[in-house]
PDB file of N, CA and C in Angstrom:
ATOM      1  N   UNK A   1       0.852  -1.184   0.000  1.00  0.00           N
ATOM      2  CA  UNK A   1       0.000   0.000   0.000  1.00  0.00           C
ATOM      3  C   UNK A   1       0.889   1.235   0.000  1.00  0.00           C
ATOM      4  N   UNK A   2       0.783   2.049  -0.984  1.00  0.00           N
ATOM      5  CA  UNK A   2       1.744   3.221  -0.864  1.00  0.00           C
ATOM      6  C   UNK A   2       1.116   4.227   0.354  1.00  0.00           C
ATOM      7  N   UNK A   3       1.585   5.093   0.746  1.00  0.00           N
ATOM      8  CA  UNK A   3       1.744   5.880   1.918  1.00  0.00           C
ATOM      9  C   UNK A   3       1.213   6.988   2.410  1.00  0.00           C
ATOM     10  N   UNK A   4       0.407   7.026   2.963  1.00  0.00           N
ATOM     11  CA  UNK A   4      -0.677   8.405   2.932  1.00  0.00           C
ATOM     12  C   UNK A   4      -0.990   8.546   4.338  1.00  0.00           C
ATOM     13  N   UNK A   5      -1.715   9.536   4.741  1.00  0.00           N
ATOM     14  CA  UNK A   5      -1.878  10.119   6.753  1.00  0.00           C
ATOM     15  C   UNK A   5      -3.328  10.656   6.182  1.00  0.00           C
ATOM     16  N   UNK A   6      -3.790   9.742   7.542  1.00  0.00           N
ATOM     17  CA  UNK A   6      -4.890  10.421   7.903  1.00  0.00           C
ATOM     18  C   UNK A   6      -5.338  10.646   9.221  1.00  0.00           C
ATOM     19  N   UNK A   7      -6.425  11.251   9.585  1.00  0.00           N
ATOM     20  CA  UNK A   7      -6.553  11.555  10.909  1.00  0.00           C
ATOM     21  C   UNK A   7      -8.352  11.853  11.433  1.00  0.00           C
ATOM     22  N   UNK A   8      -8.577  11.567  12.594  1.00  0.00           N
ATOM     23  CA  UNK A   8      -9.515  11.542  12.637  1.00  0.00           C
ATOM     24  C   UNK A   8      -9.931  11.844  14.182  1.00  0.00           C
ATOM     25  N   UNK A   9     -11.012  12.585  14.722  1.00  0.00           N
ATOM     26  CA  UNK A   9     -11.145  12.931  16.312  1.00  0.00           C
ATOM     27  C   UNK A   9     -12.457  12.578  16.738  1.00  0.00           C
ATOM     28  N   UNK A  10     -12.106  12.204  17.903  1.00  0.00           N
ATOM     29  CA  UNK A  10     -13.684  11.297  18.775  1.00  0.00           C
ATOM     30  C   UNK A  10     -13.319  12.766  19.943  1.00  0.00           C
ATOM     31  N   UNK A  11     -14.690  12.812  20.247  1.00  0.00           N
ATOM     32  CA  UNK A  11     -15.066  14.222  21.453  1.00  0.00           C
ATOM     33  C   UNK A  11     -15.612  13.119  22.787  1.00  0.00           C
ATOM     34  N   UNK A  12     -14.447  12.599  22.847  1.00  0.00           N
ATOM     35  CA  UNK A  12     -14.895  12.080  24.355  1.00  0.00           C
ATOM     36  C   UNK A  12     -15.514  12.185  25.446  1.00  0.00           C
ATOM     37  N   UNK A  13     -15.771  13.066  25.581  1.00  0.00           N
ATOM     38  CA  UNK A  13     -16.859  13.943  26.610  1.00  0.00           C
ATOM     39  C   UNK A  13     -17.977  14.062  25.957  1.00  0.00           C
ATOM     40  N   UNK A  14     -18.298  13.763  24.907  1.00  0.00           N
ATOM     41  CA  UNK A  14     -19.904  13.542  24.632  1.00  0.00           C
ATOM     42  C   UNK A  14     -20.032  12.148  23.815  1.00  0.00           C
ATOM     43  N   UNK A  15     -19.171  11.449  23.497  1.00  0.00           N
ATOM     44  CA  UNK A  15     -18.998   9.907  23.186  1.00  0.00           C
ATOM     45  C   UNK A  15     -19.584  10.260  21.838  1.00  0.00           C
ATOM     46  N   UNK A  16     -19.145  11.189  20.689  1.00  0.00           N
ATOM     47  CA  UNK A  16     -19.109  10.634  19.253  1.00  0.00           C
ATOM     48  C   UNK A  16     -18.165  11.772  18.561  1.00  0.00           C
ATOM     49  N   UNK A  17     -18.128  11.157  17.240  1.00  0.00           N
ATOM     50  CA  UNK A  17     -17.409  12.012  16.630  1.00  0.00           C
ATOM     51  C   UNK A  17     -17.223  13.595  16.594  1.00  0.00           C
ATOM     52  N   UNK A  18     -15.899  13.978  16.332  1.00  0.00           N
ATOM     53  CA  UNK A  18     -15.689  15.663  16.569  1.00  0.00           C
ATOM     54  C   UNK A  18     -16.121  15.998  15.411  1.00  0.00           C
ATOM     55  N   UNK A  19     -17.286  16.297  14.743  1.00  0.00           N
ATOM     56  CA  UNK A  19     -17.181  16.964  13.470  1.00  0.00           C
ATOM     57  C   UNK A  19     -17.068  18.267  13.677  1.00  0.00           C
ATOM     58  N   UNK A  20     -16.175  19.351  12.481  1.00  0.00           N
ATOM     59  CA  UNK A  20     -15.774  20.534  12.494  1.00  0.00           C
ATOM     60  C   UNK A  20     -15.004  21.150  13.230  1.00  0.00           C
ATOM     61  N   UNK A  21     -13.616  20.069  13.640  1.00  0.00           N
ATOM     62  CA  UNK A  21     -12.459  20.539  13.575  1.00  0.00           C
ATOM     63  C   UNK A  21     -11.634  21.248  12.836  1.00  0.00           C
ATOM     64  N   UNK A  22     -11.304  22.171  13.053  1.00  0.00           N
ATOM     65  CA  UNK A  22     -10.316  22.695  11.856  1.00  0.00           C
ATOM     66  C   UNK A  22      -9.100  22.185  11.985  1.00  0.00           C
ATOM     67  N   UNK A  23      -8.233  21.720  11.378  1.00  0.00           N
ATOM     68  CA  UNK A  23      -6.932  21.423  11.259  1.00  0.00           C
ATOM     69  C   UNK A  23      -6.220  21.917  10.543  1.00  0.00           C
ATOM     70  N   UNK A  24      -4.648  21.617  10.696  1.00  0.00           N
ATOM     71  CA  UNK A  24      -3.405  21.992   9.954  1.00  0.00           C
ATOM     72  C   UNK A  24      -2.260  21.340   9.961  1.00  0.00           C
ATOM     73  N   UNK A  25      -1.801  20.796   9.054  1.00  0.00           N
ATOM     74  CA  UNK A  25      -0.753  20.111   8.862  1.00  0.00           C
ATOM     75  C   UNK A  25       0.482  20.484   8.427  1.00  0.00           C
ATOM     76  N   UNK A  26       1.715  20.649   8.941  1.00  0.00           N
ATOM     77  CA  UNK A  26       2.853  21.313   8.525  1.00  0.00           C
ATOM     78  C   UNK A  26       3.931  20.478   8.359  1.00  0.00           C
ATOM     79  N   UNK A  27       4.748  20.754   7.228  1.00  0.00           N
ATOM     80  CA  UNK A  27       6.191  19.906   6.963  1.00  0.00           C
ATOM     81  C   UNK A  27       7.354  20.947   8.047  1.00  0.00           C
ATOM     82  N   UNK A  28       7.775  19.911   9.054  1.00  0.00           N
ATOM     83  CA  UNK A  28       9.224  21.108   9.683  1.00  0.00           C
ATOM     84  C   UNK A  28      10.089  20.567   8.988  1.00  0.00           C
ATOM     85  N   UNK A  29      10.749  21.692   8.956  1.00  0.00           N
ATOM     86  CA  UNK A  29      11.873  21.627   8.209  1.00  0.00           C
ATOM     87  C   UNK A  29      13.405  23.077   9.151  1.00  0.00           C
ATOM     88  N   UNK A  30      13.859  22.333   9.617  1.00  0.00           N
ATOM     89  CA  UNK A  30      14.570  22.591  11.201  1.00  0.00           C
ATOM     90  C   UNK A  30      13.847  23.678  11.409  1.00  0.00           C
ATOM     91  N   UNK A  31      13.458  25.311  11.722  1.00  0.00           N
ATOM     92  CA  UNK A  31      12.806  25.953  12.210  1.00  0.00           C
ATOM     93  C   UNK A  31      11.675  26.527  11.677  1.00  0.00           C
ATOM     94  N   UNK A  32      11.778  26.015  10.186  1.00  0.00           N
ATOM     95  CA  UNK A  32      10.928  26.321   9.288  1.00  0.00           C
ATOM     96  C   UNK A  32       9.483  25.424   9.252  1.00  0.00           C
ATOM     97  N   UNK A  33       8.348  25.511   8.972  1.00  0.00           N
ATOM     98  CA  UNK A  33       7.021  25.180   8.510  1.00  0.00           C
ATOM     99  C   UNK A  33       6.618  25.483   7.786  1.00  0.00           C
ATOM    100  N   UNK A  34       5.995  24.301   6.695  1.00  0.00           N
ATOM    101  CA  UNK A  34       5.460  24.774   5.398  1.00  0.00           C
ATOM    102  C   UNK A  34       4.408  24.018   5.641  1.00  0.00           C
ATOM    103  N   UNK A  35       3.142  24.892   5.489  1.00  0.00           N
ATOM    104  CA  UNK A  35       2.024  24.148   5.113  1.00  0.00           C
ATOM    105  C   UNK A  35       1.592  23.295   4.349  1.00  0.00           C
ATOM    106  N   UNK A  36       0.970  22.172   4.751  1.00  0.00           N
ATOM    107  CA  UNK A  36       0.765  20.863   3.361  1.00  0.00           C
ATOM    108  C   UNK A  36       0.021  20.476   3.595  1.00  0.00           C
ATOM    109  N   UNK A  37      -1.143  20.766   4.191  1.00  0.00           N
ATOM    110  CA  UNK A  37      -2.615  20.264   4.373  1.00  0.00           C
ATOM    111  C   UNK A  37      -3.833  20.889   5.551  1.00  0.00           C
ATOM    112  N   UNK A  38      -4.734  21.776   5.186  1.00  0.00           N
ATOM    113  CA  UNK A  38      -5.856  22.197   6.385  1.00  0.00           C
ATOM    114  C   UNK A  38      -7.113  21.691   5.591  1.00  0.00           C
ATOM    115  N   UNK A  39      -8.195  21.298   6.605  1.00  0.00           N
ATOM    116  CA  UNK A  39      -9.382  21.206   6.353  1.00  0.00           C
ATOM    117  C   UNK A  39     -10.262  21.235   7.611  1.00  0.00           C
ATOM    118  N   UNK A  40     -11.629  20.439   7.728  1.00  0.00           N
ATOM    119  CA  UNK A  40     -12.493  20.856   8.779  1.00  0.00           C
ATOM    120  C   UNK A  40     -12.762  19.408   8.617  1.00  0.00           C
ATOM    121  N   UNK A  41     -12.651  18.354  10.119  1.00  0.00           N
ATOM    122  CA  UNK A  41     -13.070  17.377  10.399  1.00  0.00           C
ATOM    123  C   UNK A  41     -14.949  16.930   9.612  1.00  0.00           C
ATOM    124  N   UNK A  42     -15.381  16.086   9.035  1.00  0.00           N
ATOM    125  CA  UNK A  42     -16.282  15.395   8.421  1.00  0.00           C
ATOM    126  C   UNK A  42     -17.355  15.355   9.940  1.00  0.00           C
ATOM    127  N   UNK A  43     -18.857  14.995   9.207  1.00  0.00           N
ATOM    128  CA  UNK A  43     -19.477  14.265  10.207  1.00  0.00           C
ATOM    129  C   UNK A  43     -18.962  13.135  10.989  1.00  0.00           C
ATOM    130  N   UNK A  44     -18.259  12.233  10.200  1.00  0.00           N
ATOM    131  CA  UNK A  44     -17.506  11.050  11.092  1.00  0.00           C
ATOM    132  C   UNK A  44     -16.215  11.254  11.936  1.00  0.00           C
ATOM    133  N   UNK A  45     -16.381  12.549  11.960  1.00  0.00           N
ATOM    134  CA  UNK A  45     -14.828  13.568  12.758  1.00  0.00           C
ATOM    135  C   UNK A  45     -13.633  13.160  12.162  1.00  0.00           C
ATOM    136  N   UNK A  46     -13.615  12.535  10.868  1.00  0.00           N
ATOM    137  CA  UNK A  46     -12.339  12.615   9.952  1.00  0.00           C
ATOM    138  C   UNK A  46     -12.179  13.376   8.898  1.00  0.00           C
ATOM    139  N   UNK A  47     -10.651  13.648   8.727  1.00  0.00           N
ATOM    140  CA  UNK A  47     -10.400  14.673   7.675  1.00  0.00           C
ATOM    141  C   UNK A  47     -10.960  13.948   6.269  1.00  0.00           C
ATOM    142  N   UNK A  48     -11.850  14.641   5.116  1.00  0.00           N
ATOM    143  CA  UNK A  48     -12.442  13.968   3.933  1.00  0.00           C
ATOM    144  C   UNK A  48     -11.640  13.401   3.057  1.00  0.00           C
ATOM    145  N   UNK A  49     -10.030  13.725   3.655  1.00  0.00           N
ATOM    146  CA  UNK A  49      -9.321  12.979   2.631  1.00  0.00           C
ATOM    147  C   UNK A  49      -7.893  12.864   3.234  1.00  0.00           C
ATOM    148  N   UNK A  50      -6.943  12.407   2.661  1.00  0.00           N
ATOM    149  CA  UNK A  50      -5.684  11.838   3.177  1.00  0.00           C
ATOM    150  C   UNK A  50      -5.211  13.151   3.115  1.00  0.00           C
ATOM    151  N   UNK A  51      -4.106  13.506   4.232  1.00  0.00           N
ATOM    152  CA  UNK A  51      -3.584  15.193   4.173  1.00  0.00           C
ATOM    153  C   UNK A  51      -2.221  14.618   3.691  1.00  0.00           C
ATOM    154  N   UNK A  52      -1.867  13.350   3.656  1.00  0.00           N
ATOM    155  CA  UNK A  52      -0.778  13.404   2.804  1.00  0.00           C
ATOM    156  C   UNK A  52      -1.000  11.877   1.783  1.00  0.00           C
ATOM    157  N   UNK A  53      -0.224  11.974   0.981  1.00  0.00           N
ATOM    158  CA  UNK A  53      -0.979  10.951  -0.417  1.00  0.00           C
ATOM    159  C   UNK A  53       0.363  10.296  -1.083  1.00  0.00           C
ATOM    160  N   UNK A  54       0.373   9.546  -2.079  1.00  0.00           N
ATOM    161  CA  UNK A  54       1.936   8.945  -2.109  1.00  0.00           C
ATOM    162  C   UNK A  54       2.316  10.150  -3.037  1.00  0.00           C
ATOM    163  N   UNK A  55       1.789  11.036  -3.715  1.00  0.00           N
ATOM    164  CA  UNK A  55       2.732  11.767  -4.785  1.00  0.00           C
ATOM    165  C   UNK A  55       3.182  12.828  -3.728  1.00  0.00           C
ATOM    166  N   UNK A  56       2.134  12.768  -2.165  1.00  0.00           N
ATOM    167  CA  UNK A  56       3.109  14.110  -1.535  1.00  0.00           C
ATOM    168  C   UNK A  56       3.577  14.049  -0.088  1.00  0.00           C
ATOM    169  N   UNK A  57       3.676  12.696   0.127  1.00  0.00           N
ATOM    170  CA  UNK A  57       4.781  11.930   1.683  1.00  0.00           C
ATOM    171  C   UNK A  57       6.165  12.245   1.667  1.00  0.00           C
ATOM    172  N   UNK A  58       6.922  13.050   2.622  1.00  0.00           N
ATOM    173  CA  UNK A  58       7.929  12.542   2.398  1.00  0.00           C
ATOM    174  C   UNK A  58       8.641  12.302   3.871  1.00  0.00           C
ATOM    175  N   UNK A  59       9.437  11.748   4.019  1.00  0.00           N
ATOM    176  CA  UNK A  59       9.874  11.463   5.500  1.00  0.00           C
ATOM    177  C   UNK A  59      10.659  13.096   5.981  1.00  0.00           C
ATOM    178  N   UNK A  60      10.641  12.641   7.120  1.00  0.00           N
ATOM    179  CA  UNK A  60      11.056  14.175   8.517  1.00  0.00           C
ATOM    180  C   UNK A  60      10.050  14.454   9.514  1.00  0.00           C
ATOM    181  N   UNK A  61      10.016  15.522   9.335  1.00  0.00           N
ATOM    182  CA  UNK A  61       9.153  16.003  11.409  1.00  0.00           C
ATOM    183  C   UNK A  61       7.914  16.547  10.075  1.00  0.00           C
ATOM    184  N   UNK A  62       6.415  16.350  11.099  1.00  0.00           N
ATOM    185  CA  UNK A  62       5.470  17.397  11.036  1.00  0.00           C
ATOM    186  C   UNK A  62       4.787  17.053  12.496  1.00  0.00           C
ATOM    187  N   UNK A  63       4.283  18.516  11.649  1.00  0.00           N
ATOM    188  CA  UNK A  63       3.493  18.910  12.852  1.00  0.00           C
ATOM    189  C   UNK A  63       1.700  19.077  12.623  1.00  0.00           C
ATOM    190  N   UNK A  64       0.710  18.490  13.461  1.00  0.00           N
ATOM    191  CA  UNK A  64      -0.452  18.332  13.445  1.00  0.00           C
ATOM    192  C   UNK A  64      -1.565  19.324  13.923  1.00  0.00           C
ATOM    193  N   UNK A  65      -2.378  20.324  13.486  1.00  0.00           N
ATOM    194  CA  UNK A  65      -2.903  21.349  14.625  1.00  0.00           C
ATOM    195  C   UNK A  65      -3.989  21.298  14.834  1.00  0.00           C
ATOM    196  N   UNK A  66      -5.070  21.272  15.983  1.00  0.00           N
ATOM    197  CA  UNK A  66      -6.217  21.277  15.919  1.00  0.00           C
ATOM    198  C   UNK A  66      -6.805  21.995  16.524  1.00  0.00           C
ATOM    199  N   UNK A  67      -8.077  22.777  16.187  1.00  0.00           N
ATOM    200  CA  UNK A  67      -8.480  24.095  16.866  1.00  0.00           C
ATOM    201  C   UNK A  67      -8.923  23.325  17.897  1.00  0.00           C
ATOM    202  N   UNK A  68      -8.875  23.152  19.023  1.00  0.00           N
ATOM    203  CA  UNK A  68      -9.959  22.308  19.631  1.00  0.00           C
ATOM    204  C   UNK A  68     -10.826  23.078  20.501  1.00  0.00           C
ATOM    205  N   UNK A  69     -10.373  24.630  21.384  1.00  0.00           N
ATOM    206  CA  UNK A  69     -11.025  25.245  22.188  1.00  0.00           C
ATOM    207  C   UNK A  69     -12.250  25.982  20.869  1.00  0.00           C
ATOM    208  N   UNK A  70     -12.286  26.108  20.011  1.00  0.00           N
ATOM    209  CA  UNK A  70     -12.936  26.870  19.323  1.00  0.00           C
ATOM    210  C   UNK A  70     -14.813  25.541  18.501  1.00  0.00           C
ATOM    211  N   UNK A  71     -13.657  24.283  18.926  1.00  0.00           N
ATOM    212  CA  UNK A  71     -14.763  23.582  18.513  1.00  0.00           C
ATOM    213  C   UNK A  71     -15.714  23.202  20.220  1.00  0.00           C
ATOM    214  N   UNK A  72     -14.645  23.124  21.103  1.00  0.00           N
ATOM    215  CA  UNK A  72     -16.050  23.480  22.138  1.00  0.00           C
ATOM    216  C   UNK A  72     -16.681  24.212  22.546  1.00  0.00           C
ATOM    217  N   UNK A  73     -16.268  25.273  22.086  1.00  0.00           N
ATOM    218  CA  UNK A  73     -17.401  26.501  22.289  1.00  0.00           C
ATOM    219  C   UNK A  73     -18.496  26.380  21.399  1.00  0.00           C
ATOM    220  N   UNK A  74     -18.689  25.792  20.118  1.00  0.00           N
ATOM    221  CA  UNK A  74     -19.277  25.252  19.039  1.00  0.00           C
ATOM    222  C   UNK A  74     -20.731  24.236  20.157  1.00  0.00           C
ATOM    223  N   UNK A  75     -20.131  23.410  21.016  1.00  0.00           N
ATOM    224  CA  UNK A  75     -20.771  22.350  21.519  1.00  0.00           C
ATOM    225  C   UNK A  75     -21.148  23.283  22.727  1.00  0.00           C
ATOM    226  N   UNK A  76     -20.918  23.743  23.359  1.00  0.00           N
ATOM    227  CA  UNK A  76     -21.498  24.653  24.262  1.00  0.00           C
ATOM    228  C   UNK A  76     -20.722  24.399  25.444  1.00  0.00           C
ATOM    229  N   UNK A  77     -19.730  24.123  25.531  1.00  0.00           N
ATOM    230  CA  UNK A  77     -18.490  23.882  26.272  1.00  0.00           C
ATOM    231  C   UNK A  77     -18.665  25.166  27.166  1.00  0.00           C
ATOM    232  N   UNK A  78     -18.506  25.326  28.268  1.00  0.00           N
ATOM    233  CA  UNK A  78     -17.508  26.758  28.977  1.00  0.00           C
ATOM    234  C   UNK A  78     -16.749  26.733  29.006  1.00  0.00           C
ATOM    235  N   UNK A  79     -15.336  26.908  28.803  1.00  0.00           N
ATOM    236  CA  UNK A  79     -13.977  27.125  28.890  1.00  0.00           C
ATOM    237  C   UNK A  79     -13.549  28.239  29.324  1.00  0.00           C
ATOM    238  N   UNK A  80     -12.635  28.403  30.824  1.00  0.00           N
ATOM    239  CA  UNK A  80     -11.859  28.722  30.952  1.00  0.00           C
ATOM    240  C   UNK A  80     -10.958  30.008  30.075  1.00  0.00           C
ATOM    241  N   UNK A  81     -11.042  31.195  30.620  1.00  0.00           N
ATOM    242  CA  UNK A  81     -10.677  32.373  29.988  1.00  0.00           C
ATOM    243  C   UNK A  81      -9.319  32.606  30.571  1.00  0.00           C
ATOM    244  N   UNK A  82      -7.608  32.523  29.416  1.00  0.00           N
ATOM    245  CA  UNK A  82      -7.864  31.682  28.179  1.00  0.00           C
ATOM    246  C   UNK A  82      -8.537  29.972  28.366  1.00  0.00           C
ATOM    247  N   UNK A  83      -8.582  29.631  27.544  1.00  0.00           N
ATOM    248  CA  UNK A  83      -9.171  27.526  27.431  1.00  0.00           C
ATOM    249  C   UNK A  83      -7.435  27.186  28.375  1.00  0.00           C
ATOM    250  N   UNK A  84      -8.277  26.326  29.031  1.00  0.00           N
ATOM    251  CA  UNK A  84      -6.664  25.161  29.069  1.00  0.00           C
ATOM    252  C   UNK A  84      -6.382  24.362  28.022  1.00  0.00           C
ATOM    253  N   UNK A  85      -7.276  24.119  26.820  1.00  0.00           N
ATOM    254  CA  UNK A  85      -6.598  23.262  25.494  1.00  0.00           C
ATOM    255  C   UNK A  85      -7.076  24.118  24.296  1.00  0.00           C
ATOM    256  N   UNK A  86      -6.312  25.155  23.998  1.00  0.00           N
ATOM    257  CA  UNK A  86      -7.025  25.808  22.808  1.00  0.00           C
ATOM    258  C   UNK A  86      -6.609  25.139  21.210  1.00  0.00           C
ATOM    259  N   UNK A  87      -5.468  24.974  21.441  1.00  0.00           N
ATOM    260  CA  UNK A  87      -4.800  24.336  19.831  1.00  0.00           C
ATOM    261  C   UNK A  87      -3.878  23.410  20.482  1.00  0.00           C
ATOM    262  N   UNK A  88      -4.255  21.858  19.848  1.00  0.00           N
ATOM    263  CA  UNK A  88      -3.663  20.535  20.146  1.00  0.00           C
ATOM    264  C   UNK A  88      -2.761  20.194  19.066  1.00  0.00           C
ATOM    265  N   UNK A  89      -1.534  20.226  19.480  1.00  0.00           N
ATOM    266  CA  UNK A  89       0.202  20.265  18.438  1.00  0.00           C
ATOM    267  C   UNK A  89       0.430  19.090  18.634  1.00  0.00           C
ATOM    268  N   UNK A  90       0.363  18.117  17.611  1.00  0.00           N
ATOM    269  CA  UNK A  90       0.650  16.939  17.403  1.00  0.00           C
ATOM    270  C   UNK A  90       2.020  16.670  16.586  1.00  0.00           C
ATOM    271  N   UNK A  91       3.544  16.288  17.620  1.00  0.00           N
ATOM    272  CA  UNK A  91       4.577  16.098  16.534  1.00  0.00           C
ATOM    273  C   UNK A  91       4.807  14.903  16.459  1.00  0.00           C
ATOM    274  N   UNK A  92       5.380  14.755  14.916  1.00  0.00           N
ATOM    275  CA  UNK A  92       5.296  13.014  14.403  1.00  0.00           C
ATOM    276  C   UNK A  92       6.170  13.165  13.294  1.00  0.00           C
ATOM    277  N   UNK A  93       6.962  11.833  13.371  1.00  0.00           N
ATOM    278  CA  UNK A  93       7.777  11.658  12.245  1.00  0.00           C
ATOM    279  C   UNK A  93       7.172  11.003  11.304  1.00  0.00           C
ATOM    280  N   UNK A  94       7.870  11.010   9.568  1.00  0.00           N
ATOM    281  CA  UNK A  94       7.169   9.780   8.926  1.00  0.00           C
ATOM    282  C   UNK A  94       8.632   9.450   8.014  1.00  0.00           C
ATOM    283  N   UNK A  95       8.704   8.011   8.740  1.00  0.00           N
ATOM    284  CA  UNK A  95      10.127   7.601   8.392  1.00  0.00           C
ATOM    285  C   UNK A  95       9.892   6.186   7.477  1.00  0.00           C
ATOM    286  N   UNK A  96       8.519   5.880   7.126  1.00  0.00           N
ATOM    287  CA  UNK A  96       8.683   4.680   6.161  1.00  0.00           C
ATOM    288  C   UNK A  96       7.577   5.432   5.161  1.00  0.00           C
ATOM    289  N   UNK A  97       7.952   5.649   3.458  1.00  0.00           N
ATOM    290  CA  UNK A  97       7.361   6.139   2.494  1.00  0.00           C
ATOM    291  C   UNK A  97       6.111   4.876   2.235  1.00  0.00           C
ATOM    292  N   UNK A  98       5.918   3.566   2.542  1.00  0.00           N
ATOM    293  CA  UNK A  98       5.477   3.003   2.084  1.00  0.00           C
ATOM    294  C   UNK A  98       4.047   2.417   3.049  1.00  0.00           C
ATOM    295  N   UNK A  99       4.058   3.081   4.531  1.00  0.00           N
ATOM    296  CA  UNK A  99       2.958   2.768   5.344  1.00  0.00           C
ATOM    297  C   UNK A  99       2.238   4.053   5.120  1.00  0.00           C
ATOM    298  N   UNK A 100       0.655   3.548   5.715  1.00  0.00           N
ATOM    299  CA  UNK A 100      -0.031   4.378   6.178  1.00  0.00           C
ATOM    300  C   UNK A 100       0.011   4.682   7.740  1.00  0.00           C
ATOM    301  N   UNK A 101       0.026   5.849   7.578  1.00  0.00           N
ATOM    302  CA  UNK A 101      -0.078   6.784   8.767  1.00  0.00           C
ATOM    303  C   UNK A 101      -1.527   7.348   9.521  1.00  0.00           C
ATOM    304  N   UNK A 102      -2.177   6.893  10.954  1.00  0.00           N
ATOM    305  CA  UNK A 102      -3.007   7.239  10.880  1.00  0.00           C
ATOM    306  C   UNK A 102      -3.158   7.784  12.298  1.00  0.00           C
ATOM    307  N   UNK A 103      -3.951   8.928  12.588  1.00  0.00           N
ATOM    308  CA  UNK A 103      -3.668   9.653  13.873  1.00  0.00           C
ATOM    309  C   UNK A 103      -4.594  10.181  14.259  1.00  0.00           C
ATOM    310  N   UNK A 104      -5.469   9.091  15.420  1.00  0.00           N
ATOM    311  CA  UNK A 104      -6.438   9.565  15.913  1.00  0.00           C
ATOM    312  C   UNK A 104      -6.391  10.690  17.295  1.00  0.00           C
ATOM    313  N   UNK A 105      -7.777  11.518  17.096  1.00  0.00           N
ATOM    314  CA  UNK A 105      -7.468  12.204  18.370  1.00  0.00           C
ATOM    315  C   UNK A 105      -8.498  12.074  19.181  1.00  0.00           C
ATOM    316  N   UNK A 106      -8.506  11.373  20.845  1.00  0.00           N
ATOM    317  CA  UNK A 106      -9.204  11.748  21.541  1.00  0.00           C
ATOM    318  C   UNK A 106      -9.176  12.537  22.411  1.00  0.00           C
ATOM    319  N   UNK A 107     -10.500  13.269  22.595  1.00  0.00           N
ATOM    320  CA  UNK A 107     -10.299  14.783  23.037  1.00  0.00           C
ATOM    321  C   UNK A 107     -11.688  15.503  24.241  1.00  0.00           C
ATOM    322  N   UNK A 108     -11.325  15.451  24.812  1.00  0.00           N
ATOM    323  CA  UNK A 108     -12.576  15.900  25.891  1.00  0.00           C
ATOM    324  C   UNK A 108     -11.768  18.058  26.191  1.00  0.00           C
ATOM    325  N   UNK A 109     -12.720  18.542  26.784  1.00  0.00           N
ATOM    326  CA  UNK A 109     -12.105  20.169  27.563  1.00  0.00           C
ATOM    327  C   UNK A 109     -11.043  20.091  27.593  1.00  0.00           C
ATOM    328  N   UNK A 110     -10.358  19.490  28.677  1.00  0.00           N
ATOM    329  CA  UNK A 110      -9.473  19.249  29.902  1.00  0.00           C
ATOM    330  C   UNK A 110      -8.233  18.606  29.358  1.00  0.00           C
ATOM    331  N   UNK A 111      -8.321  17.093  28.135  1.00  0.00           N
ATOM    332  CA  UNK A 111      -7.178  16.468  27.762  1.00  0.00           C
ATOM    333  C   UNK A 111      -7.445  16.047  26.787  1.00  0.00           C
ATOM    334  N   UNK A 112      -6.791  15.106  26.468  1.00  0.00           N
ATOM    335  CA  UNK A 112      -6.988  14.047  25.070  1.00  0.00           C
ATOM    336  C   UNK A 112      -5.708  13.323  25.046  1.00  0.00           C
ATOM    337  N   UNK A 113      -6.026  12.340  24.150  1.00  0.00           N
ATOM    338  CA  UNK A 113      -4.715  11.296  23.794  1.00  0.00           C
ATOM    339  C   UNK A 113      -4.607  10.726  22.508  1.00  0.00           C
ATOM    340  N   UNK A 114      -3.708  10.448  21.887  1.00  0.00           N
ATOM    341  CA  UNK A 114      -3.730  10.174  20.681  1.00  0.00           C
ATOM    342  C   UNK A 114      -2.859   8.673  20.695  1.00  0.00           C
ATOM    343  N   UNK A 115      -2.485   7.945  19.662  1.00  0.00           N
ATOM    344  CA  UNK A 115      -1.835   6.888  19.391  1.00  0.00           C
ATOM    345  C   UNK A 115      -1.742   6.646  17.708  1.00  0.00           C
ATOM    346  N   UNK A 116      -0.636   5.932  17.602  1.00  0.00           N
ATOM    347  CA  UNK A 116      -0.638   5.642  16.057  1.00  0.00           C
ATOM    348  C   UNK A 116      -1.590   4.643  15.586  1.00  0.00           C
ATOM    349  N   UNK A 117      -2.271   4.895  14.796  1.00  0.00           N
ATOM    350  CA  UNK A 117      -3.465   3.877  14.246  1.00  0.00           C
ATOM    351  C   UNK A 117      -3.524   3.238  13.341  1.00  0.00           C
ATOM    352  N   UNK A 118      -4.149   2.289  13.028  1.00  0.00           N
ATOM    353  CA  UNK A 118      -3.902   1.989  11.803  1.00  0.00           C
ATOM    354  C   UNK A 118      -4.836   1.993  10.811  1.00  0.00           C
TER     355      UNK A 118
END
């Protein structure tokens, strides 16, 4: 299977999918960031498509962003003035061109956790 990332967020604190996350995906490149993928989480709280694909993987650091204080205010969240989780920075290497990459987020106010998925 050639090599592509995707990602996807469960709102744990209300037990279903995060739809209308905004995200952002960045290539580092030592202090530098180049953008290479934003969209807004799906009804099934996944991005509608792979943010990276085999014509545009390449191995090194990125970085993952997710609005998350802005989507609980959406749900009727109170948060904390500032939020204690306003934007969730996900860093990750991708050191084999030929797997899929997949990176779920679970996410309540307060925390969340992620793991490599498959």
């Amino acid at each position: 299977m050639p090599g592509h990332l995707s990602t996807h967020v469960l709102d744990t604190a209300a037990g279903r999918p995060a739809a209308g996350i905004r995200y952002r995906l960045y290539q580092i490149d030592g202090e530098a960031r180049r953008l290479v993928a934003e969209g807004e989480t799906n009804a099934d709280g996944r991005a509608p498509a792979p943010l990276l694909t085999p014509a545009t993987i390449r191995p090194g650091p990125y970085s993952l962003e997710y609005d998350v204080a802005a989507y609980h205010r959406t749900k009727g969240f109170t948060l904390t003035d500032p939020p204690f989780l306003d934007v969730v920075t996900l860093r990750f290497n991708v050191s084999a061109l030929d797997q899929h990459y997949h990176i779920p987020l679970l996410l309540s106010p307060y925390g969340y956790t992620t793991y490599r998925g498959s």
